[in-house]
PDB file of N, CA and C in Angstrom:
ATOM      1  N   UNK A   1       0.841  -1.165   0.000  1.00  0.00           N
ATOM      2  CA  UNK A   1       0.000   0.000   0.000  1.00  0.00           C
ATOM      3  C   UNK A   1       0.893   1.237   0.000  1.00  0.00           C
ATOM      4  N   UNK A   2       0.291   2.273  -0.774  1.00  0.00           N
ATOM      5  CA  UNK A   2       1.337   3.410  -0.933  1.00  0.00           C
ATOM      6  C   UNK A   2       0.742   4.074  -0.553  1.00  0.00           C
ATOM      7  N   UNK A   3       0.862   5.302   0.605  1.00  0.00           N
ATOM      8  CA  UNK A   3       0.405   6.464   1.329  1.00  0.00           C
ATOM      9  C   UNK A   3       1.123   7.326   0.829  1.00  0.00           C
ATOM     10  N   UNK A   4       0.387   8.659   0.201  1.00  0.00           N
ATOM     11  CA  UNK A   4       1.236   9.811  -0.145  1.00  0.00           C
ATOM     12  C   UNK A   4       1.045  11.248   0.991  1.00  0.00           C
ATOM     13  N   UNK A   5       2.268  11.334   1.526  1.00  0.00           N
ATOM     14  CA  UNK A   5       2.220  12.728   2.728  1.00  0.00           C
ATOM     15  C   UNK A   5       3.062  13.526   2.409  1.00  0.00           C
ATOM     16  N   UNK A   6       2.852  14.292   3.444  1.00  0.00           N
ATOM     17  CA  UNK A   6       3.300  15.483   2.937  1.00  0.00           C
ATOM     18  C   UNK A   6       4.673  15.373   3.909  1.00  0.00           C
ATOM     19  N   UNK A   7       5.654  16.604   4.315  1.00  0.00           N
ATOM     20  CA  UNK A   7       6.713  16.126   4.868  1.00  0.00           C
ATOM     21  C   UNK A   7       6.134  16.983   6.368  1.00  0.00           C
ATOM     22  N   UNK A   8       5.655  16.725   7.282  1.00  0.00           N
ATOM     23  CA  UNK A   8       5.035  17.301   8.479  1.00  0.00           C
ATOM     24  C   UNK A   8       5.828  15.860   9.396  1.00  0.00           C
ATOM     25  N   UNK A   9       6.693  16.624  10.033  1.00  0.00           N
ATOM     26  CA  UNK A   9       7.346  16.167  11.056  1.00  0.00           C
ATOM     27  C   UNK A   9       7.342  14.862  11.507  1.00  0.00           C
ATOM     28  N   UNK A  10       5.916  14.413  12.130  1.00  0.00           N
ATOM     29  CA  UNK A  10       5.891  12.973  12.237  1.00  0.00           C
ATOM     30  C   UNK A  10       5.783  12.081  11.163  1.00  0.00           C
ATOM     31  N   UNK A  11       5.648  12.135   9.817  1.00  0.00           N
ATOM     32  CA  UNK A  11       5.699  11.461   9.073  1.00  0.00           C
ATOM     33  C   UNK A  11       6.542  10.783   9.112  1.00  0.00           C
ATOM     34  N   UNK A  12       7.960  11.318   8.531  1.00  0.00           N
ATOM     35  CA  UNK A  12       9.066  10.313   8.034  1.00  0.00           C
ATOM     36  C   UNK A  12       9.710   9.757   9.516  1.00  0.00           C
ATOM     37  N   UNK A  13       9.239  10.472  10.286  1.00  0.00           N
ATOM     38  CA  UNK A  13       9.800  10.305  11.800  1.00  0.00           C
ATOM     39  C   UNK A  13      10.291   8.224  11.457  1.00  0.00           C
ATOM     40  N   UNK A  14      11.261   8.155  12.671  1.00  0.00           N
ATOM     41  CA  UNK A  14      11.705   6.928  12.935  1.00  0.00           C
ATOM     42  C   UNK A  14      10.612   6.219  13.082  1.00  0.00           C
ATOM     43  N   UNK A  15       9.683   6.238  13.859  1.00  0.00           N
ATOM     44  CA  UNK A  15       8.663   5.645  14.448  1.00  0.00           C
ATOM     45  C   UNK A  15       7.912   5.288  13.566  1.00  0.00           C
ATOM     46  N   UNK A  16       7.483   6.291  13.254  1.00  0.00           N
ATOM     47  CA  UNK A  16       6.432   5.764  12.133  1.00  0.00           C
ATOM     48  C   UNK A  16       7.009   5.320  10.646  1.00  0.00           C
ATOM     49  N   UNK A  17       8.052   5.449  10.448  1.00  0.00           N
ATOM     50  CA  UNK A  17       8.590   4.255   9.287  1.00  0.00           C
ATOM     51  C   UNK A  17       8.287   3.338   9.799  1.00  0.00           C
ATOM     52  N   UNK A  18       8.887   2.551  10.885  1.00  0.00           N
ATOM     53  CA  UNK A  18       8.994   1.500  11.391  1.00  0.00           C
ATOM     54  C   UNK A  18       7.843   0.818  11.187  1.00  0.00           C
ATOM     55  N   UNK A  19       6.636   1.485  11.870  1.00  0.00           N
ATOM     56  CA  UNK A  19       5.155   1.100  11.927  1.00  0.00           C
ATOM     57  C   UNK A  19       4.992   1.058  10.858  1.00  0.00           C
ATOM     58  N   UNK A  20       4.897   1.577   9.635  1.00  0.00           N
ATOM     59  CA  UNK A  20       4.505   1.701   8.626  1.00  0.00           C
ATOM     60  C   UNK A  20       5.060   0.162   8.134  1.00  0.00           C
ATOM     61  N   UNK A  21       6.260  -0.029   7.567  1.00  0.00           N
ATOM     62  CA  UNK A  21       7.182  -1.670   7.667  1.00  0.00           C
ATOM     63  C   UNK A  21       5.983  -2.432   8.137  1.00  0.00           C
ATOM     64  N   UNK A  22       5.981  -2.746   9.156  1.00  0.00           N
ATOM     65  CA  UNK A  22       5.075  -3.557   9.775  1.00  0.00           C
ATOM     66  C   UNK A  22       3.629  -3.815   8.866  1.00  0.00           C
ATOM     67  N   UNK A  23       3.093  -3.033   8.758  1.00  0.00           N
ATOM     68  CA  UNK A  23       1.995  -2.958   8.001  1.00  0.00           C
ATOM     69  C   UNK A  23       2.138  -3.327   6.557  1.00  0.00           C
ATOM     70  N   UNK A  24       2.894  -3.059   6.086  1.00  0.00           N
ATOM     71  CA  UNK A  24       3.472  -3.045   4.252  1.00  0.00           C
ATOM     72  C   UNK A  24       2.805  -1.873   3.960  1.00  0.00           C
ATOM     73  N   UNK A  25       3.252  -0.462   4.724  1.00  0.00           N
ATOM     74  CA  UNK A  25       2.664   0.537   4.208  1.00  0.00           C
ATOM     75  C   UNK A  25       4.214   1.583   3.725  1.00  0.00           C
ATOM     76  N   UNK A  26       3.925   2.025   2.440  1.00  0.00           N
ATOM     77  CA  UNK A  26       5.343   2.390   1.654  1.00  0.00           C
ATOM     78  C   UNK A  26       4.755   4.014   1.706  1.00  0.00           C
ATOM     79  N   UNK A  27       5.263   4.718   2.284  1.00  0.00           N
ATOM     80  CA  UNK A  27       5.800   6.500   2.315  1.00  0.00           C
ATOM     81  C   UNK A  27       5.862   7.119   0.871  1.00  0.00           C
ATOM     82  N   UNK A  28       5.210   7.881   0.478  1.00  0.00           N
ATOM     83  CA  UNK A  28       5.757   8.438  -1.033  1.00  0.00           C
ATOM     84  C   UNK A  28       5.392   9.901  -0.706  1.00  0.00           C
ATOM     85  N   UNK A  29       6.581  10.780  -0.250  1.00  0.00           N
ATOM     86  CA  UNK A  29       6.563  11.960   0.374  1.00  0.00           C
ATOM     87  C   UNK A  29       6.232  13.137  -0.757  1.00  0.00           C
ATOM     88  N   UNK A  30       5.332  13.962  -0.894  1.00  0.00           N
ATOM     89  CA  UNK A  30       5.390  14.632  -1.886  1.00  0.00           C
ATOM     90  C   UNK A  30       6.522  16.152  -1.670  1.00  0.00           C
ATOM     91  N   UNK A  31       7.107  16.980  -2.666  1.00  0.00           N
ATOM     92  CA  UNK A  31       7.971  17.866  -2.423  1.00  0.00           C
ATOM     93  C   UNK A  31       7.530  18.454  -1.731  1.00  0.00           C
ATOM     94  N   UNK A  32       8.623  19.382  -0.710  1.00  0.00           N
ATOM     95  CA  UNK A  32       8.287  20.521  -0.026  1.00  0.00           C
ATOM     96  C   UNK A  32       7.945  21.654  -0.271  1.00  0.00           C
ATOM     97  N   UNK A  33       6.958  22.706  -0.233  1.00  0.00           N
ATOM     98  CA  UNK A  33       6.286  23.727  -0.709  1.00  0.00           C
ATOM     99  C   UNK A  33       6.072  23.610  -1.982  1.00  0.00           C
ATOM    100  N   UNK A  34       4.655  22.639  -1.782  1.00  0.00           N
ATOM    101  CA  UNK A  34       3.987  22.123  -2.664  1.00  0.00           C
ATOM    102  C   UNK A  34       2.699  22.020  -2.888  1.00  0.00           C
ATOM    103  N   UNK A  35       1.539  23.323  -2.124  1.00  0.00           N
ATOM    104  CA  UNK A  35       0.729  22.878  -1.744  1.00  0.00           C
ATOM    105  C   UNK A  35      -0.426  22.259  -2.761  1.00  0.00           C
ATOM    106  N   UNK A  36      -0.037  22.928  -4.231  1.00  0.00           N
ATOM    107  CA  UNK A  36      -0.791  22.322  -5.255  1.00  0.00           C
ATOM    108  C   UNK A  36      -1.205  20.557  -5.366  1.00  0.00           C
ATOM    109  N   UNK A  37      -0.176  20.003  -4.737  1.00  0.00           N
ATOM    110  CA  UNK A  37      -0.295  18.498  -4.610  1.00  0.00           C
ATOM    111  C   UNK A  37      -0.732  17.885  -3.265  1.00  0.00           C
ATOM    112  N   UNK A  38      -1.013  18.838  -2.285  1.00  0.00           N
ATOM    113  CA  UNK A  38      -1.355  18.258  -1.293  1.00  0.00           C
ATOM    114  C   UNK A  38      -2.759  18.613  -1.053  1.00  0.00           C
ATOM    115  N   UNK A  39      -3.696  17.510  -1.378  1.00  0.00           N
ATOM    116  CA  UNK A  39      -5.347  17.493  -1.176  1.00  0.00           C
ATOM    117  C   UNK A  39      -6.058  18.190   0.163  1.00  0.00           C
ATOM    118  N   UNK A  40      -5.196  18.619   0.881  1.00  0.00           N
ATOM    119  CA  UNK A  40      -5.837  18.812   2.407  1.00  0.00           C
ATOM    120  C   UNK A  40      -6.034  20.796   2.440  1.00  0.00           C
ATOM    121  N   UNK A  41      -4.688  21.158   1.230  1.00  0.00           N
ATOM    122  CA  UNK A  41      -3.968  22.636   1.475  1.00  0.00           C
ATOM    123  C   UNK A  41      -5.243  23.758   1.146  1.00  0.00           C
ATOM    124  N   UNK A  42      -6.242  23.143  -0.363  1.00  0.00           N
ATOM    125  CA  UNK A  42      -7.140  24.606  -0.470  1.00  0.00           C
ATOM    126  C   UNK A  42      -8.319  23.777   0.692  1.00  0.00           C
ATOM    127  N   UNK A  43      -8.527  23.212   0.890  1.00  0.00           N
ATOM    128  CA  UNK A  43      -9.441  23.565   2.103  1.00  0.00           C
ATOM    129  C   UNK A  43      -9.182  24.180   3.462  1.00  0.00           C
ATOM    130  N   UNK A  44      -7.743  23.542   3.812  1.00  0.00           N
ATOM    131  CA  UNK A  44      -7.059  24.483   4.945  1.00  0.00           C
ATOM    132  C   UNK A  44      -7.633  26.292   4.342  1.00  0.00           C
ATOM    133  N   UNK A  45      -7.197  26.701   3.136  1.00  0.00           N
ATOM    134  CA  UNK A  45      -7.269  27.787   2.866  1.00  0.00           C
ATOM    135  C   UNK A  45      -8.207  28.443   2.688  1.00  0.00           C
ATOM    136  N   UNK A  46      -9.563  27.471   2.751  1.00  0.00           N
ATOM    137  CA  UNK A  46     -10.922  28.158   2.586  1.00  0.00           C
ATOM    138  C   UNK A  46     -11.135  28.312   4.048  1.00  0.00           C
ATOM    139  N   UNK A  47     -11.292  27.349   5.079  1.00  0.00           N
ATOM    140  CA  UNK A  47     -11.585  27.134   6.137  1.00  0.00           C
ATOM    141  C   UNK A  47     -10.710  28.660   6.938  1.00  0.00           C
ATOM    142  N   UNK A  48      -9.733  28.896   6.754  1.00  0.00           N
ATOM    143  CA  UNK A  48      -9.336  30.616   7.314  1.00  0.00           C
ATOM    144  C   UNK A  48      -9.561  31.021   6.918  1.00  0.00           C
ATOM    145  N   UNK A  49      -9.869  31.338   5.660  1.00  0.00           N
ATOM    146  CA  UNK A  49     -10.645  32.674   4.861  1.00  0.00           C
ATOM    147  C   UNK A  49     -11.629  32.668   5.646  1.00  0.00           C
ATOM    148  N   UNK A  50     -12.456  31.949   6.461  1.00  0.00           N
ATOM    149  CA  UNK A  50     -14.119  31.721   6.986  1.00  0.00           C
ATOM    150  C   UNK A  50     -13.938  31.949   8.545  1.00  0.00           C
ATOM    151  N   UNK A  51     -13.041  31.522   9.192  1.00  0.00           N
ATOM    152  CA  UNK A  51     -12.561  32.316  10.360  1.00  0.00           C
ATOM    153  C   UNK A  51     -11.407  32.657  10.591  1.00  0.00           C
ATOM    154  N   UNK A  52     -10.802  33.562   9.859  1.00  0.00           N
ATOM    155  CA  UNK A  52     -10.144  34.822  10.332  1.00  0.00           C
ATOM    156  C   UNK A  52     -10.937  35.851  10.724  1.00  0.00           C
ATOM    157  N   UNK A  53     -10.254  36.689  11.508  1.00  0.00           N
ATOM    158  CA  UNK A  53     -11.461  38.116  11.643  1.00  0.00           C
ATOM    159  C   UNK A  53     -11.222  38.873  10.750  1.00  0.00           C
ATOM    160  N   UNK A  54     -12.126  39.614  10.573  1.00  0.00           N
ATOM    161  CA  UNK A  54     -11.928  40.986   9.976  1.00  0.00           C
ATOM    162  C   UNK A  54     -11.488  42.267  10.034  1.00  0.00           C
ATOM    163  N   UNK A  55     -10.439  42.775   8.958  1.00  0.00           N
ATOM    164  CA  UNK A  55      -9.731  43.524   9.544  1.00  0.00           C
ATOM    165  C   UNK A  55     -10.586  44.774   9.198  1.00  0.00           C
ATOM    166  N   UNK A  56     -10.262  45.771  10.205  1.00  0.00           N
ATOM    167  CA  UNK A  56     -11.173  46.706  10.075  1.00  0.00           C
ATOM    168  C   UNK A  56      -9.771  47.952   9.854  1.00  0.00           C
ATOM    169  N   UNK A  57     -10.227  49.368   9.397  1.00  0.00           N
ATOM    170  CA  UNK A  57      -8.937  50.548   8.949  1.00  0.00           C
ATOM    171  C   UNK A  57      -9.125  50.986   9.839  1.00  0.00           C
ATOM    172  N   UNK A  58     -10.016  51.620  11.553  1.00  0.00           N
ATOM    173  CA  UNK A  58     -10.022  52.078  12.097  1.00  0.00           C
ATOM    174  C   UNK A  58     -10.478  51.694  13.295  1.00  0.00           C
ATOM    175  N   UNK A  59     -10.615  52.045  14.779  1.00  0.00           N
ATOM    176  CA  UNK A  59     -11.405  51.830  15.654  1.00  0.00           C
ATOM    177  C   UNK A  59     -12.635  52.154  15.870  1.00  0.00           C
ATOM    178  N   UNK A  60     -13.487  53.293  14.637  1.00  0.00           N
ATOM    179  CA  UNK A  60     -14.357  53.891  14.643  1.00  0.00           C
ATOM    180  C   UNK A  60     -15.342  52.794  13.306  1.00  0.00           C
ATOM    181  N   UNK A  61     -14.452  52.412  12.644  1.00  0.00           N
ATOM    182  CA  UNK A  61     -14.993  51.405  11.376  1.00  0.00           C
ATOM    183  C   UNK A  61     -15.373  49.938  12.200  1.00  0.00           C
ATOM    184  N   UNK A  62     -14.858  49.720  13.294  1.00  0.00           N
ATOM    185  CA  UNK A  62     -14.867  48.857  14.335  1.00  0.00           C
ATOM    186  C   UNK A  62     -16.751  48.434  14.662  1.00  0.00           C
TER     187      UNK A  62
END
């Protein structure tokens, strides 16, 4: 089985290779600053567009 991730810290970590072995699960890391290939990135990016606040120009526009 081939899992494709992204490179976020615990991934390639020791540990979870290992685990992964165990399973017959094979790592296929996609490049770094890449978000075009990573399925998770425009929803991350909609989901803050929807809560960030709003910036306002004044305390009176407030």
């Amino acid at each position: 089985m081939l899992l494709v991730a992204d490179n976020y810290g615990s991934h390639p970590a020791r540990f979870t290779q290992q685990w992964a072995d165990e399973l017959g699960i094979e790592f296929v890391f996609i490049p770094p600053h890449s978000p075009t290939l990573n399925g998770i990135e425009p929803f991350c990016k909609s989901l803050k567009r929807e809560v960030s606040p709003e910036i306002y120009e004044c305390e009176d526009h407030f």
